[in-house]
N, C-alpha and C. Protein backbone atom coordinates (compact mmCIF):
# COMPACT_ATOMS: atom_id res chain seq x y z
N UNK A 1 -2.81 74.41 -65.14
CA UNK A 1 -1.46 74.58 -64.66
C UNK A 1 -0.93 73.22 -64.19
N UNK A 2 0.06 72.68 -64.72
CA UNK A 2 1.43 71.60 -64.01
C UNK A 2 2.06 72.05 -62.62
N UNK A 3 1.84 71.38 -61.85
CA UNK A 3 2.75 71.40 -60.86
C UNK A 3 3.40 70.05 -60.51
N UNK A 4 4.62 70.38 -59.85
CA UNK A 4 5.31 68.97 -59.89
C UNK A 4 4.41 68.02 -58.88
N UNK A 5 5.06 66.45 -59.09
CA UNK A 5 4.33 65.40 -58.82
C UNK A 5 4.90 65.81 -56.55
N UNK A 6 3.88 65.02 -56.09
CA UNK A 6 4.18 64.83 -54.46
C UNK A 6 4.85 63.88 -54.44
N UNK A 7 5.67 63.57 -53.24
CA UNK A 7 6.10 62.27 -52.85
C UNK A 7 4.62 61.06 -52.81
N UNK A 8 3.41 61.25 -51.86
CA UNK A 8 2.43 60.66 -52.34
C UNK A 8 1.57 60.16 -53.23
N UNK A 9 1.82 61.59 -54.36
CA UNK A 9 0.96 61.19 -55.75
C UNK A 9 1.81 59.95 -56.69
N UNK A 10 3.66 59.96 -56.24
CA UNK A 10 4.25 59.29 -56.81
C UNK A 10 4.51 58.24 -56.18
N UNK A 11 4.30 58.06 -54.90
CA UNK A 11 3.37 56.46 -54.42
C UNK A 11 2.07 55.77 -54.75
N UNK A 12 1.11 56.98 -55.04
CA UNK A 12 0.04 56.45 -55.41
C UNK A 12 0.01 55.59 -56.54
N UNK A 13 0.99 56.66 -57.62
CA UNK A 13 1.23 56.18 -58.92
C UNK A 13 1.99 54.54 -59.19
N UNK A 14 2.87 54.81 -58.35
CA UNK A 14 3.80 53.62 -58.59
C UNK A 14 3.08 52.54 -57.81
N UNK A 15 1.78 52.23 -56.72
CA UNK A 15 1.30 51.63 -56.47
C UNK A 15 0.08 50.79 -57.47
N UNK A 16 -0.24 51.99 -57.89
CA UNK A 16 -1.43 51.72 -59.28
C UNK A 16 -0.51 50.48 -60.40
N UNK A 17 0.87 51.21 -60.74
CA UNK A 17 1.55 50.33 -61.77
C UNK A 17 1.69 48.81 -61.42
N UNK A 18 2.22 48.80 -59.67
CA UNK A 18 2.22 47.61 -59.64
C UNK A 18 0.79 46.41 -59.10
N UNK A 19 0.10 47.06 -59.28
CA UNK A 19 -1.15 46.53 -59.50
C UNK A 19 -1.35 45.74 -60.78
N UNK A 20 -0.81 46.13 -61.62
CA UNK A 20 -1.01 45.88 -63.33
C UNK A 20 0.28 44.65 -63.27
N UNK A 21 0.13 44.66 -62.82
CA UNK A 21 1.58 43.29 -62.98
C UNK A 21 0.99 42.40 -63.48
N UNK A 22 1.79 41.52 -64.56
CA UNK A 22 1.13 39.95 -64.89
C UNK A 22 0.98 38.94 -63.46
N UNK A 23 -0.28 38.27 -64.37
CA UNK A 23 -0.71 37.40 -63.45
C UNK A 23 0.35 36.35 -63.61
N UNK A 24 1.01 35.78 -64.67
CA UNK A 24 2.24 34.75 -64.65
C UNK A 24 3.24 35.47 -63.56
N UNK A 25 3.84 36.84 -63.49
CA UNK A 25 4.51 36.68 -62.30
C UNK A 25 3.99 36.64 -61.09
N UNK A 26 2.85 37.24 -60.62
CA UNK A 26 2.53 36.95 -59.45
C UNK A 26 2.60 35.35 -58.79
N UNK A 27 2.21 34.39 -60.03
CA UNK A 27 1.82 33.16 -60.10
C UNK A 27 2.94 32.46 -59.53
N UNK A 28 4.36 33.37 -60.59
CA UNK A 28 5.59 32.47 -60.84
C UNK A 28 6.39 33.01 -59.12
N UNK A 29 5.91 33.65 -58.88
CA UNK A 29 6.78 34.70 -57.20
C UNK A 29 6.16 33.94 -56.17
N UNK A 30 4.64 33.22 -56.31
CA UNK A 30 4.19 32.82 -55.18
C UNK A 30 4.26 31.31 -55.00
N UNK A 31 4.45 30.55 -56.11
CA UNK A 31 5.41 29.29 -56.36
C UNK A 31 6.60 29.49 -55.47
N UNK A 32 7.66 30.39 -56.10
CA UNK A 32 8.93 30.25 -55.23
C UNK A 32 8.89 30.68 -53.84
N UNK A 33 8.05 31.50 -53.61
CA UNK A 33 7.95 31.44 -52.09
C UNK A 33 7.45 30.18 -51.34
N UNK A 34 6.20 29.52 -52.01
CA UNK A 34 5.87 28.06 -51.56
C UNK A 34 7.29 27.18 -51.33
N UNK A 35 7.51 27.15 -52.40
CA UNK A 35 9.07 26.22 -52.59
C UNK A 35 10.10 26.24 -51.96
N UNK A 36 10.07 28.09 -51.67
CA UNK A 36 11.52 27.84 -50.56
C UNK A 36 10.92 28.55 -48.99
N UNK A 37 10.21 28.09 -48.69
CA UNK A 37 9.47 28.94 -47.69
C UNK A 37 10.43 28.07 -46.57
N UNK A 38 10.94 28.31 -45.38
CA UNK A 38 11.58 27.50 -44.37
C UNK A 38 11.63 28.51 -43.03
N UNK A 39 11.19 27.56 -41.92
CA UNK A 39 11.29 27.94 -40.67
C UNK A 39 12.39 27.39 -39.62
N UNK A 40 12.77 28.62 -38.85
CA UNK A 40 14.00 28.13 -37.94
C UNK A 40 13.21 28.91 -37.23
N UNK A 41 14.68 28.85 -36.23
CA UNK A 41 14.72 29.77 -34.68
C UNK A 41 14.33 31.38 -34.77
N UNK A 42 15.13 31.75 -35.74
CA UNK A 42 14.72 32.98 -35.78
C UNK A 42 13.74 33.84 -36.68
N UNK A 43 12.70 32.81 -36.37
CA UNK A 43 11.31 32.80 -37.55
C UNK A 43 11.37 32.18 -38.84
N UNK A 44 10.22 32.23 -39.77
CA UNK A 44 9.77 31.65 -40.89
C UNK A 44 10.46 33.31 -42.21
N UNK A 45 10.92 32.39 -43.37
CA UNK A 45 11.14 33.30 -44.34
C UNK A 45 11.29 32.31 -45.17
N UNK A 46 11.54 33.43 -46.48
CA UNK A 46 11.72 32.89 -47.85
C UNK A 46 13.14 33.24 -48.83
N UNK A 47 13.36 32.69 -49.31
CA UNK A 47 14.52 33.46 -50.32
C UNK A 47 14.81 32.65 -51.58
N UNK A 48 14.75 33.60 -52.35
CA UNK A 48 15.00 32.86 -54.08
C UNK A 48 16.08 33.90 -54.51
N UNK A 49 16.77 33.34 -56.09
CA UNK A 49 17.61 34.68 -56.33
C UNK A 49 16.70 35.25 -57.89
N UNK A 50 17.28 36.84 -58.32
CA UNK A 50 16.57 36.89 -59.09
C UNK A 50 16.65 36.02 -60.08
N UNK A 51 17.78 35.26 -60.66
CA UNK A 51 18.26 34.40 -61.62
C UNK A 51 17.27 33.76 -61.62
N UNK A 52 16.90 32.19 -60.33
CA UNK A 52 15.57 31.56 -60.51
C UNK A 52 14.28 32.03 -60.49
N UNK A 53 14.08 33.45 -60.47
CA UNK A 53 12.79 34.00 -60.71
C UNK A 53 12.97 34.25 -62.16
N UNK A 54 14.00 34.84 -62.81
CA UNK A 54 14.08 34.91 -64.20
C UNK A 54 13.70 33.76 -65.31
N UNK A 55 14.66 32.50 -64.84
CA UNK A 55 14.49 31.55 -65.20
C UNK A 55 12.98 30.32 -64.99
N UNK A 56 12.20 31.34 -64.29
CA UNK A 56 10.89 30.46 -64.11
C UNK A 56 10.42 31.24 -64.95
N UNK A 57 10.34 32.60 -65.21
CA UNK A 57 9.18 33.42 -65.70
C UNK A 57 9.41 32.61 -67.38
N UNK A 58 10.61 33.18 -67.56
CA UNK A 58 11.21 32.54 -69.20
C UNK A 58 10.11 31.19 -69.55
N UNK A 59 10.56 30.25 -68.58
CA UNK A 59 9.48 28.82 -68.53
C UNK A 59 8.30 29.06 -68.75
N UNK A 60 8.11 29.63 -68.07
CA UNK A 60 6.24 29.96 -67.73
C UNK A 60 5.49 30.96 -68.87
N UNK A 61 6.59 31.80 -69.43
CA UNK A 61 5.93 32.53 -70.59
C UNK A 61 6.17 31.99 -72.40
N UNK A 62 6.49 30.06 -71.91
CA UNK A 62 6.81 29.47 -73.09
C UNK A 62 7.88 30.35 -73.81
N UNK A 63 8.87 30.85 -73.07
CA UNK A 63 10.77 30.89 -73.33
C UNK A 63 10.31 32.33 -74.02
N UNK A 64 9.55 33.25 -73.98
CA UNK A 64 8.95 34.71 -74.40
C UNK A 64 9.85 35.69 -73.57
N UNK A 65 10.12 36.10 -74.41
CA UNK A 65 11.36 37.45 -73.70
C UNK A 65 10.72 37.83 -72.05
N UNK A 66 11.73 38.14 -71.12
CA UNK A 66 11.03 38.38 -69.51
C UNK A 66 10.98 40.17 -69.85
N UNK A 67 10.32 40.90 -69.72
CA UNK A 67 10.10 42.47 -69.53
C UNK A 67 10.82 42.85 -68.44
N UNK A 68 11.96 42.98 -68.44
CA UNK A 68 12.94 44.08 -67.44
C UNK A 68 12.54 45.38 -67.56
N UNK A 69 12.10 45.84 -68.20
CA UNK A 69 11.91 47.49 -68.69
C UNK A 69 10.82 47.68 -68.54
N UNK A 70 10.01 46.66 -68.34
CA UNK A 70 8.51 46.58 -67.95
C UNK A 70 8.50 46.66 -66.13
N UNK A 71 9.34 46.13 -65.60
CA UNK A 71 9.78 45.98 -64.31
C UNK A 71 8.96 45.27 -63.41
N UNK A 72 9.12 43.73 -64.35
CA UNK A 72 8.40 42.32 -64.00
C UNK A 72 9.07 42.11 -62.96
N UNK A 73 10.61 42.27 -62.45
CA UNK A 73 11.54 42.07 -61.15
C UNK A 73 10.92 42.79 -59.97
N UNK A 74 10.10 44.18 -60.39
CA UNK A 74 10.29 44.83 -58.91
C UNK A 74 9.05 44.70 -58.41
N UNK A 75 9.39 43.45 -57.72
CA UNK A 75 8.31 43.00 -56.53
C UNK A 75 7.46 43.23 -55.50
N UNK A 76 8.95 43.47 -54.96
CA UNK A 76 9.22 44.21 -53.73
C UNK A 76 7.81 45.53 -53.25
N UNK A 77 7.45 46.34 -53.69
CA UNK A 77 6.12 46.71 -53.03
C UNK A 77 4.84 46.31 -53.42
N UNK A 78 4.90 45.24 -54.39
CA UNK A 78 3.21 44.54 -54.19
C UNK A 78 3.25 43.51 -53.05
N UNK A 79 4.10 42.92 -52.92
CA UNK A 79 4.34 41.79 -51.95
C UNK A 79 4.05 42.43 -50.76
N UNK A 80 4.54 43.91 -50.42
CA UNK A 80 5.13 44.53 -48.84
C UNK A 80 3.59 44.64 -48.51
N UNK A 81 2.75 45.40 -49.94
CA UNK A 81 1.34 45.72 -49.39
C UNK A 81 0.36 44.26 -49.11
N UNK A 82 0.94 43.43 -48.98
CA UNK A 82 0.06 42.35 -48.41
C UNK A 82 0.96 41.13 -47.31
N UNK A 83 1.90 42.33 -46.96
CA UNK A 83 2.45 41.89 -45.16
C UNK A 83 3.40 40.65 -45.36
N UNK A 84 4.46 41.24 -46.29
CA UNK A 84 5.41 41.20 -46.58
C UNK A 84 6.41 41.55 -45.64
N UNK A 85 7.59 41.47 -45.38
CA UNK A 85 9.03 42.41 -45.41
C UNK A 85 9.35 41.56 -46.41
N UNK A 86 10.11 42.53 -47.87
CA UNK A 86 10.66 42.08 -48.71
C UNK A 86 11.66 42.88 -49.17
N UNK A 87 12.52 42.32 -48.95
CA UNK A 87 14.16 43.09 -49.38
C UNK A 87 14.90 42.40 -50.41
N UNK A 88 15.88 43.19 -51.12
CA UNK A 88 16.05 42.33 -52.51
C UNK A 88 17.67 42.94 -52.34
N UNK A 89 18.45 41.51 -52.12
CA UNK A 89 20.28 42.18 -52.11
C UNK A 89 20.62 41.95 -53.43
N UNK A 90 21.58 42.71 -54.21
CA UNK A 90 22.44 42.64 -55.57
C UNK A 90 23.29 43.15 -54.76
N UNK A 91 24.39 42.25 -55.85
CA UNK A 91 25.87 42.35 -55.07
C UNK A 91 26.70 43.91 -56.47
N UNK A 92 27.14 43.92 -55.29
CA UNK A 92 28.32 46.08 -55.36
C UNK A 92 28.99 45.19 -56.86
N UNK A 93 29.19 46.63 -57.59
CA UNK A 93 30.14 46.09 -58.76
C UNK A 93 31.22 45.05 -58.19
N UNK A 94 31.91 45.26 -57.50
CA UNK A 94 33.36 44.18 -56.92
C UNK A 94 32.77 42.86 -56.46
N UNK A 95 31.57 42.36 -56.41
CA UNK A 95 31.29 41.38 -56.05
C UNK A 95 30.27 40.49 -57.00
N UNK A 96 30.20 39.23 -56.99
CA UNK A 96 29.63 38.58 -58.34
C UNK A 96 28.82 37.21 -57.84
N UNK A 97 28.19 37.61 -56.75
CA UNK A 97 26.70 36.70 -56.23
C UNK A 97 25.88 36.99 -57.14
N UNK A 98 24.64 36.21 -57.38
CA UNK A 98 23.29 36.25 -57.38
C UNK A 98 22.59 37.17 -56.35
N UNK A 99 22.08 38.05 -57.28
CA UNK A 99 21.02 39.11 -56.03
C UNK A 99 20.02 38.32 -55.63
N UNK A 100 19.55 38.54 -54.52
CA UNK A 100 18.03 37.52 -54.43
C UNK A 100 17.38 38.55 -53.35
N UNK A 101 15.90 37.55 -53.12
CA UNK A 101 14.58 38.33 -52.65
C UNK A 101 14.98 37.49 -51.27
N UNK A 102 14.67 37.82 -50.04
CA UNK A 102 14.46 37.41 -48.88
C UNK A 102 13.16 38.04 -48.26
N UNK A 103 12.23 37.13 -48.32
CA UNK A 103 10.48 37.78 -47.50
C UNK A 103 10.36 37.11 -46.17
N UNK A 104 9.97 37.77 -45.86
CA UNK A 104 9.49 37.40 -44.36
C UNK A 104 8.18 37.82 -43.83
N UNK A 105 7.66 37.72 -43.04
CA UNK A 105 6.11 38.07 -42.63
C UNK A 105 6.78 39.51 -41.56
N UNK A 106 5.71 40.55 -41.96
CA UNK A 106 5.76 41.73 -40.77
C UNK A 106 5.66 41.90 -39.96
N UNK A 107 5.97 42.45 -38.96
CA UNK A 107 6.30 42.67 -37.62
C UNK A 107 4.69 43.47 -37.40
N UNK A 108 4.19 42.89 -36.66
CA UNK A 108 2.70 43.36 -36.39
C UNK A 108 2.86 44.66 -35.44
């Protein structure tokens, strides 16, 4: 018998997937955090947009199509499970920024 998925089994799941992530992005995500890592007053963080994460992976996979549909972009909970805060802004249809990643270390 099928029964539908849990909210947990479909964390578990989507945790497993992003496990499987290429090692070029992990590689190419922990570069740009090195790179733009900066500390002030109101703590240490990071921020890139997705554009220069796009544009590194492209580089780094010798100009090889980037997997959007593969969902090489969504970062955001492999990073969190190793004490992260990672939030990712895209701008509302009416507005025409660069979305980007802002990480920061967790609140213990």
């Amino acid at each position: 018998m099928t029964t539908p998925i849990t909210p947990d089994e479909a964390k578990s799941a989507k945790d497993e997937l992003n496990c499987t992530m290429p090692v070029i992005v992990i590689t190419t995500v922990n570069q740009l955090i090195v790179d733009n890592y900066s500390t002030s007053t109101s703590g240490s963080y990071c921020r890139f947009t997705s554009k220069e994460l796009a544009e590194k992976l492209k580089a780094a996979c010798k100009k090889a199509r980037v997997k959007y549909n593969e969902k090489w972009l969504d970062i955001e909970p492999l990073y969190r499970k190793f004490g992260w805060n990672v939030n990712y802004d895209k701008p509302a249809y009416n507005e025409t920024y660069d979305g980007f990643y802002t990480f920061k270390r967790k609140q213990e």
